[in-house]
PDB file of N, CA and C in Angstrom:
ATOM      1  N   UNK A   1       0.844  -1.170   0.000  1.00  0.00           N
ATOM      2  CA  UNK A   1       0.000   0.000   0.000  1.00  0.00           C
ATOM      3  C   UNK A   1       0.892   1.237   0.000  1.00  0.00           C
ATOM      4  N   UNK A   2       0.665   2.403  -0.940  1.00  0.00           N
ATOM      5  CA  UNK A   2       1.354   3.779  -1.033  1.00  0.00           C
ATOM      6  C   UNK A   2       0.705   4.543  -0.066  1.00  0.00           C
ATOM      7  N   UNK A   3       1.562   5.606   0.671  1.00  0.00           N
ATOM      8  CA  UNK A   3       1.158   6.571   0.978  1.00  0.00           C
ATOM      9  C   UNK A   3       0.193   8.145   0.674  1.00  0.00           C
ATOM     10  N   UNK A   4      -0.745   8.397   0.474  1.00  0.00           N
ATOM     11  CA  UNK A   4      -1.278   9.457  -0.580  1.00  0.00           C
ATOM     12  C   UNK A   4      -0.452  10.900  -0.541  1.00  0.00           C
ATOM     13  N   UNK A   5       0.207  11.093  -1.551  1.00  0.00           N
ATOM     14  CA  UNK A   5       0.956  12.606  -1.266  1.00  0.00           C
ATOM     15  C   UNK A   5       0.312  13.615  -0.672  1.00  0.00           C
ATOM     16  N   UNK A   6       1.000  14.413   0.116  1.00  0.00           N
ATOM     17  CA  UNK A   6       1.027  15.583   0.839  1.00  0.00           C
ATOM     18  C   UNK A   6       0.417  16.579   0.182  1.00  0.00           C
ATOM     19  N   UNK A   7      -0.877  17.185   0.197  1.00  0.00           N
ATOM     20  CA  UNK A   7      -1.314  18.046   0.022  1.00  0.00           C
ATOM     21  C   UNK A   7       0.051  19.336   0.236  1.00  0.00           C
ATOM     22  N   UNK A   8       0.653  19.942  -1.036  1.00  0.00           N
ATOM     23  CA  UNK A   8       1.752  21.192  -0.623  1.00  0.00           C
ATOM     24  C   UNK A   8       0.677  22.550  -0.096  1.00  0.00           C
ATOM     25  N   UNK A   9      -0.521  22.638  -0.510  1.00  0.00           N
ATOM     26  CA  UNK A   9      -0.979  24.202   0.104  1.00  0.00           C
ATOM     27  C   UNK A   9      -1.505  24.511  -0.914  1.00  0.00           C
ATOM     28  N   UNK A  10      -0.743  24.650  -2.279  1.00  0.00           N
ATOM     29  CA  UNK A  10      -1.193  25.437  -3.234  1.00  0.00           C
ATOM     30  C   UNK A  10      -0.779  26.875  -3.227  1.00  0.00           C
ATOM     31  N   UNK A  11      -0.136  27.241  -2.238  1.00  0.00           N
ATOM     32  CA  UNK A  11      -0.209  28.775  -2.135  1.00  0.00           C
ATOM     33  C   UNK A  11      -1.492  29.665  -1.429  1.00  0.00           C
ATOM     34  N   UNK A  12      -2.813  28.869  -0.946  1.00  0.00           N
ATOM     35  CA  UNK A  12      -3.843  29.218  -0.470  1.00  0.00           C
ATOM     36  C   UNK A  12      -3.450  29.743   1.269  1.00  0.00           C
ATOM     37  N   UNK A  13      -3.098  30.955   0.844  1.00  0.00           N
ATOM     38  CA  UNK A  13      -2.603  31.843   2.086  1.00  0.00           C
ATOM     39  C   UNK A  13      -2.986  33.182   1.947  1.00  0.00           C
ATOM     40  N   UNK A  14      -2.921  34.055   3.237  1.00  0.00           N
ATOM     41  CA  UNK A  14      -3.138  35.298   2.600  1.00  0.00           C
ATOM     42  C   UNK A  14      -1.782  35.608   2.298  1.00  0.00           C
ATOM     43  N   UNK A  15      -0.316  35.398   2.156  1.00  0.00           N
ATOM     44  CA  UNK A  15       1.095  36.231   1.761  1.00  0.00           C
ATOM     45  C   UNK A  15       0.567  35.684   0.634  1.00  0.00           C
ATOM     46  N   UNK A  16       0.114  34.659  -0.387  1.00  0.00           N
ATOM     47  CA  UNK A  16       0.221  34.271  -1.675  1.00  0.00           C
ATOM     48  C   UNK A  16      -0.372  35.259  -2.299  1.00  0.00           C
ATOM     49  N   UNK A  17      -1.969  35.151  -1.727  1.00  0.00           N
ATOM     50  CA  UNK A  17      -2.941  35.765  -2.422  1.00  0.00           C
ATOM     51  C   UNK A  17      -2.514  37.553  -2.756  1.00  0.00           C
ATOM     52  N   UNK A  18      -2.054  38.531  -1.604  1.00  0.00           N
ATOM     53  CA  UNK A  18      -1.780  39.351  -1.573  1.00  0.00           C
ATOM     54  C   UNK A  18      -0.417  39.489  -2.462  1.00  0.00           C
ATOM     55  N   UNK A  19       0.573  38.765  -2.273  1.00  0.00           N
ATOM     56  CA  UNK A  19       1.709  38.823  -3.442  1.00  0.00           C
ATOM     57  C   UNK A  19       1.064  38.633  -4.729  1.00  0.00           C
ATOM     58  N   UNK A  20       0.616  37.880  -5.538  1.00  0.00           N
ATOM     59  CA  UNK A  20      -0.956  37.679  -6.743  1.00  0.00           C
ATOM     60  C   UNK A  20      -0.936  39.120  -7.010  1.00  0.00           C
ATOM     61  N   UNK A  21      -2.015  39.388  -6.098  1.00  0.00           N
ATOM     62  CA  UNK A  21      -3.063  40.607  -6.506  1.00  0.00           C
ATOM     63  C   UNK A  21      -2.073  41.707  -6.865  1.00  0.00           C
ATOM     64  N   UNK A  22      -1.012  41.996  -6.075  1.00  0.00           N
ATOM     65  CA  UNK A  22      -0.225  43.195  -6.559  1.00  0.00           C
ATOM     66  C   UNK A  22       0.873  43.242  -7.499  1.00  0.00           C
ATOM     67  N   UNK A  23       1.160  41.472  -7.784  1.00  0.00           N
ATOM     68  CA  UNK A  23       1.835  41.646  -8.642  1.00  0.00           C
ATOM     69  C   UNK A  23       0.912  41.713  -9.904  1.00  0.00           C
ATOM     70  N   UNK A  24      -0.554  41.148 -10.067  1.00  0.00           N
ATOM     71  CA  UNK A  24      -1.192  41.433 -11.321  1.00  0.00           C
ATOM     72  C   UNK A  24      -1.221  43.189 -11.460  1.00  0.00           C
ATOM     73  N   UNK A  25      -1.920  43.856 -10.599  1.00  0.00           N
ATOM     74  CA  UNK A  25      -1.700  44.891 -10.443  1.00  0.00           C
ATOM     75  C   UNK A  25      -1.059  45.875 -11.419  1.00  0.00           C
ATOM     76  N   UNK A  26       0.642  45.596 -10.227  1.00  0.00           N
ATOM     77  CA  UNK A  26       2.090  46.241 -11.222  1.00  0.00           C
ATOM     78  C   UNK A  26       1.599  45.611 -13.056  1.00  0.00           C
ATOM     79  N   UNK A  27       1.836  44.186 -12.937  1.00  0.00           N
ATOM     80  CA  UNK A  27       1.635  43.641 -14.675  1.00  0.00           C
ATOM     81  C   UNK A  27       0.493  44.621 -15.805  1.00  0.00           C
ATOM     82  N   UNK A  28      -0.830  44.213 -15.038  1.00  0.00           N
ATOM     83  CA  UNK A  28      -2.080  46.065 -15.737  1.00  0.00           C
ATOM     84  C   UNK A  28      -1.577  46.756 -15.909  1.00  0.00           C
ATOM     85  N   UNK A  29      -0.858  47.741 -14.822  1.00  0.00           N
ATOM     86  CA  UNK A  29      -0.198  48.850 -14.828  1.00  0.00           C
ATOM     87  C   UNK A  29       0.806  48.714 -16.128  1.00  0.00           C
ATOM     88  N   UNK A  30       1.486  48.523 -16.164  1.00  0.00           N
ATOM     89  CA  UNK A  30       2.907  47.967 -16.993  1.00  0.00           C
ATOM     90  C   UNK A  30       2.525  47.549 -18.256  1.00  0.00           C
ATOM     91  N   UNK A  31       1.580  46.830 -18.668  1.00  0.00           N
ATOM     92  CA  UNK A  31       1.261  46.065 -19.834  1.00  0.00           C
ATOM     93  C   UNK A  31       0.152  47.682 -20.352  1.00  0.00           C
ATOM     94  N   UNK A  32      -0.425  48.164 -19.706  1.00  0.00           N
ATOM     95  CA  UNK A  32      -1.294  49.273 -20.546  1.00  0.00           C
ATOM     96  C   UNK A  32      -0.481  50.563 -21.030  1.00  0.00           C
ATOM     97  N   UNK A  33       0.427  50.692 -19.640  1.00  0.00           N
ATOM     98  CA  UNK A  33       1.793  52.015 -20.408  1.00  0.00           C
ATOM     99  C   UNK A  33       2.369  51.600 -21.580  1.00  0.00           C
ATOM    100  N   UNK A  34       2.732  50.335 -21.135  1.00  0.00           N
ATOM    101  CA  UNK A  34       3.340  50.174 -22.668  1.00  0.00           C
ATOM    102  C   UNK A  34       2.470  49.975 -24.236  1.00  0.00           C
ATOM    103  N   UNK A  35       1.356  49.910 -23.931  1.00  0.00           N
ATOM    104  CA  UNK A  35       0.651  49.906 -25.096  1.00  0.00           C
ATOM    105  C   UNK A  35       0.415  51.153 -25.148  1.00  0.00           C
ATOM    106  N   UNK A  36      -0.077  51.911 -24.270  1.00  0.00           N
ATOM    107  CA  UNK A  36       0.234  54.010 -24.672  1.00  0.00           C
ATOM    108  C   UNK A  36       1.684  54.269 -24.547  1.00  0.00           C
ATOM    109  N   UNK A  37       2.302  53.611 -24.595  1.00  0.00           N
ATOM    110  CA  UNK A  37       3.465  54.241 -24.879  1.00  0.00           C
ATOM    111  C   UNK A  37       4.336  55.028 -23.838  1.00  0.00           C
ATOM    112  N   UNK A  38       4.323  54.786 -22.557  1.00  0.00           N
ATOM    113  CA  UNK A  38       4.623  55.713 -21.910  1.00  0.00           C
ATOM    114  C   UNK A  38       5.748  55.045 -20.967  1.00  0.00           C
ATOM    115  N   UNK A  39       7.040  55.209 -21.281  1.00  0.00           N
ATOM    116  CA  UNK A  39       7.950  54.427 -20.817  1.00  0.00           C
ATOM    117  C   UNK A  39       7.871  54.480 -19.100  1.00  0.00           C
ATOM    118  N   UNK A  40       8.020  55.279 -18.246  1.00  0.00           N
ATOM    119  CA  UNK A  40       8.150  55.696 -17.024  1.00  0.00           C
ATOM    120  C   UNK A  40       7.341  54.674 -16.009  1.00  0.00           C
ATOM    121  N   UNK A  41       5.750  54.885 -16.961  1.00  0.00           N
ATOM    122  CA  UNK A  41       4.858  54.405 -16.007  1.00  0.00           C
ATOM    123  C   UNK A  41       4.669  52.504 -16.373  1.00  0.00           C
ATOM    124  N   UNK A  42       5.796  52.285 -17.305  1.00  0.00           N
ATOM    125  CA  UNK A  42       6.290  51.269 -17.379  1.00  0.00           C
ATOM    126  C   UNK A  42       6.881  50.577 -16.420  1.00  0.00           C
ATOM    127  N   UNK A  43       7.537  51.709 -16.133  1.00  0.00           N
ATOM    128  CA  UNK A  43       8.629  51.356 -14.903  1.00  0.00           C
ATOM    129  C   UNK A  43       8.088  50.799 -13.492  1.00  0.00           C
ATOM    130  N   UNK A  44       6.945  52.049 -13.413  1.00  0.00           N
ATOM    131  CA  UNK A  44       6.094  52.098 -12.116  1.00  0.00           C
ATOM    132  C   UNK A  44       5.421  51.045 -12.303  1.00  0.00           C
ATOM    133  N   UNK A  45       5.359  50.257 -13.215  1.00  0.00           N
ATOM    134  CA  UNK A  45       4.480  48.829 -12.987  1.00  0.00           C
ATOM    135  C   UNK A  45       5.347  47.313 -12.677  1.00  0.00           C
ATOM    136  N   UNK A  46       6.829  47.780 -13.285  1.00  0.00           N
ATOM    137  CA  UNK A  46       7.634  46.733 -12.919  1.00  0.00           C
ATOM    138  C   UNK A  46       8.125  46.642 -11.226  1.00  0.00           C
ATOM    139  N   UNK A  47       8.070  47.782 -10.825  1.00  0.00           N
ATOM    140  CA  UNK A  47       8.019  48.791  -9.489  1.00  0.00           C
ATOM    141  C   UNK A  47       7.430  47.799  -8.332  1.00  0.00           C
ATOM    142  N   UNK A  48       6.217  48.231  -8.884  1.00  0.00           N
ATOM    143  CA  UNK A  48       5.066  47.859  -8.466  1.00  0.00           C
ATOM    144  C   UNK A  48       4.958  46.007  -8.432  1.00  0.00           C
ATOM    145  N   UNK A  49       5.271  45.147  -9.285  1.00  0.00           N
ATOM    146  CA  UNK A  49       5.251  43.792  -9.497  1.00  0.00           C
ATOM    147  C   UNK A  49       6.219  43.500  -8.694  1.00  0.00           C
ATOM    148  N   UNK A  50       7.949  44.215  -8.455  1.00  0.00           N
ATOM    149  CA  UNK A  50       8.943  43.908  -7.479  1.00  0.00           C
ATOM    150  C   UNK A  50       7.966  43.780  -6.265  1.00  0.00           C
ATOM    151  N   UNK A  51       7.465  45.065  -5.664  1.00  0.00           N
ATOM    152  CA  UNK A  51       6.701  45.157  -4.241  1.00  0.00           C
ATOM    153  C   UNK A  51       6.008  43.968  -3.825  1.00  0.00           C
ATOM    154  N   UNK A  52       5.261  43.191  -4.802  1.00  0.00           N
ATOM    155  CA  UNK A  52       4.292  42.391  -4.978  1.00  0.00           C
ATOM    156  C   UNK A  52       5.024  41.237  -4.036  1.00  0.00           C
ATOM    157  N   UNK A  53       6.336  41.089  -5.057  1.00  0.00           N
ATOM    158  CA  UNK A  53       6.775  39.709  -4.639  1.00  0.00           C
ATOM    159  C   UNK A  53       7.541  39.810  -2.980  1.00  0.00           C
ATOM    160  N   UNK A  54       8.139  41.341  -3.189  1.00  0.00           N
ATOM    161  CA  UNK A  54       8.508  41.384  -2.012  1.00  0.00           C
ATOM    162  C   UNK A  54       7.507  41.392  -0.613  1.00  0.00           C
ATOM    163  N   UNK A  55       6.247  41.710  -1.165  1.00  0.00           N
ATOM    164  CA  UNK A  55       5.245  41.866   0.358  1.00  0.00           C
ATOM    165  C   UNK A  55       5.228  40.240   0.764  1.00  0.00           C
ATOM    166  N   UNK A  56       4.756  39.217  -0.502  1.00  0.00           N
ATOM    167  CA  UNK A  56       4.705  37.760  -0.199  1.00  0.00           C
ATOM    168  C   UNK A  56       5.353  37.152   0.657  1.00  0.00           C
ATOM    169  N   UNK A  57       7.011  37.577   0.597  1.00  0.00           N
ATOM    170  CA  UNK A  57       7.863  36.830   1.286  1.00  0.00           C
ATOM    171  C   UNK A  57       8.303  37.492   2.806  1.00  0.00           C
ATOM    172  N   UNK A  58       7.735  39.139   2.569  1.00  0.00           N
ATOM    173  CA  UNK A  58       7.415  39.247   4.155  1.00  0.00           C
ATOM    174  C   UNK A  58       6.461  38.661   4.887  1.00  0.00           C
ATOM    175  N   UNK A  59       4.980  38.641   4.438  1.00  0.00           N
ATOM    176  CA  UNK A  59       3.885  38.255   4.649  1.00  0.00           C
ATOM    177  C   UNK A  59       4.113  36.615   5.554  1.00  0.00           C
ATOM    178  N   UNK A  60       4.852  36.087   4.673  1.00  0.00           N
ATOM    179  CA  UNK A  60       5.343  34.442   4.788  1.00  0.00           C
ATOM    180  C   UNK A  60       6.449  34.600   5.747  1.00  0.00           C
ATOM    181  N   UNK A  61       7.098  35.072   6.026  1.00  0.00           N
ATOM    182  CA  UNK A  61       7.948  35.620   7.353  1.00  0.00           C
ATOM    183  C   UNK A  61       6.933  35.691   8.600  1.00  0.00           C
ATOM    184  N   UNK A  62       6.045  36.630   8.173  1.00  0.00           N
ATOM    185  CA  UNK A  62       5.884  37.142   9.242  1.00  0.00           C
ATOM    186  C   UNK A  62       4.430  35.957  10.076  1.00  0.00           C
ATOM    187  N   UNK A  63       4.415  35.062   9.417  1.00  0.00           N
ATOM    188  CA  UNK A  63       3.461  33.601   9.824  1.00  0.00           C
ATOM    189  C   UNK A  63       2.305  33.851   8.601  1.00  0.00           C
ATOM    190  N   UNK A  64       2.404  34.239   7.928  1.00  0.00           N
ATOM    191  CA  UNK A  64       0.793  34.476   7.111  1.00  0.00           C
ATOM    192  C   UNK A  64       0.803  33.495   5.923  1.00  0.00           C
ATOM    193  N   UNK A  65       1.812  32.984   5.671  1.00  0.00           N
ATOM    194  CA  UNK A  65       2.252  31.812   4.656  1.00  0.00           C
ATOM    195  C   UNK A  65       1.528  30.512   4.881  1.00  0.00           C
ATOM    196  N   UNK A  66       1.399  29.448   3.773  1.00  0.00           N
ATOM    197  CA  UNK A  66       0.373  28.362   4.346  1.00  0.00           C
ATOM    198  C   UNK A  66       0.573  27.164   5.141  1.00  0.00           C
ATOM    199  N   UNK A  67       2.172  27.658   5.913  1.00  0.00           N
ATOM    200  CA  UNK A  67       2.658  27.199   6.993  1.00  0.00           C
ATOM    201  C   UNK A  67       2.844  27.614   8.435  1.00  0.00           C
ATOM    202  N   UNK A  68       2.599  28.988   8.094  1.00  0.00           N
ATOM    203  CA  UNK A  68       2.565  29.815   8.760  1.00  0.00           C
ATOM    204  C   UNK A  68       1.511  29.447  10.264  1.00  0.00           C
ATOM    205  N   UNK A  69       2.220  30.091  11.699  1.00  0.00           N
ATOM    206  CA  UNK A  69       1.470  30.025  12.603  1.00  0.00           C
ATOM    207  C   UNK A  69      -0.202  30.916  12.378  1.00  0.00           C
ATOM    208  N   UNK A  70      -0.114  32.183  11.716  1.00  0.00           N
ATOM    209  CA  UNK A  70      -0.982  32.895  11.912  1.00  0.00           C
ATOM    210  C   UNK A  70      -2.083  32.467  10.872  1.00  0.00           C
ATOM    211  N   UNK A  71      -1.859  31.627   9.650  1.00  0.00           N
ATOM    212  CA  UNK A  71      -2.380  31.169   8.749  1.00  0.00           C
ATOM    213  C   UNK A  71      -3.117  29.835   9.203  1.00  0.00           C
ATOM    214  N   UNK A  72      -4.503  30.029   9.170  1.00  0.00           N
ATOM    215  CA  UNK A  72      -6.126  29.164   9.370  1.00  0.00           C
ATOM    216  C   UNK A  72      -6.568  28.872   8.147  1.00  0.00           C
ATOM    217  N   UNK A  73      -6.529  27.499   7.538  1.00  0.00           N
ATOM    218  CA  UNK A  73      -6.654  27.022   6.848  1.00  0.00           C
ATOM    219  C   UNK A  73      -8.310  26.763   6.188  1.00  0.00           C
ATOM    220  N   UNK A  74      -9.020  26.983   5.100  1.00  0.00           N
ATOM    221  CA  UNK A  74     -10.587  27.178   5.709  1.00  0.00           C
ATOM    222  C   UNK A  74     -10.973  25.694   5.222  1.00  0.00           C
ATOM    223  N   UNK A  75     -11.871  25.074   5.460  1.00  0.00           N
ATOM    224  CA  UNK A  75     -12.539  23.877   4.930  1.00  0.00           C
ATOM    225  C   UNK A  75     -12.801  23.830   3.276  1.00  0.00           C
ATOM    226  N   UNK A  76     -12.696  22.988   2.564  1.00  0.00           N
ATOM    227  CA  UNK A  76     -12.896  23.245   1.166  1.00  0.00           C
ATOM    228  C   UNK A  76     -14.680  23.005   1.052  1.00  0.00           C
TER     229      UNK A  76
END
């Protein structure tokens, strides 16, 4: 008889979800300047997508990760 693998999480946390949302965010941002053309606010979207990833891996520091102490897992 096998063991059934370990459910990993999926990323179903709030550091995931919140890293997600702001990095889509920055990407909108970023993907529409560059279709008007506007180099800068290009920038401010790649900016913006860095922040994203960086809030995640505080978030996940700081227990909010789906290992995390502060992270409550909900029933499916």
């Amino acid at each position: 008889m096998t063991n059934p693998i370990a459910d990993p999480g999926h990323g179903h946390s709030p550091a995931a979800w919140t890293a997600v949302v702001i990095m889509l965010l920055g990407l909108a941002v970023g993907t529409t300047a560059f279709f008007l053309d506007v180099p800068v606010v290009v920038w401010v979207g790649v900016a913006i997508t860095v922040i994203g990833a960086i809030a995640g891996v505080v978030l996940a520091k700081a227990g909010y990760g789906a290992k995390g102490p502060k992270y409550q897992p909900k029933a499916h």
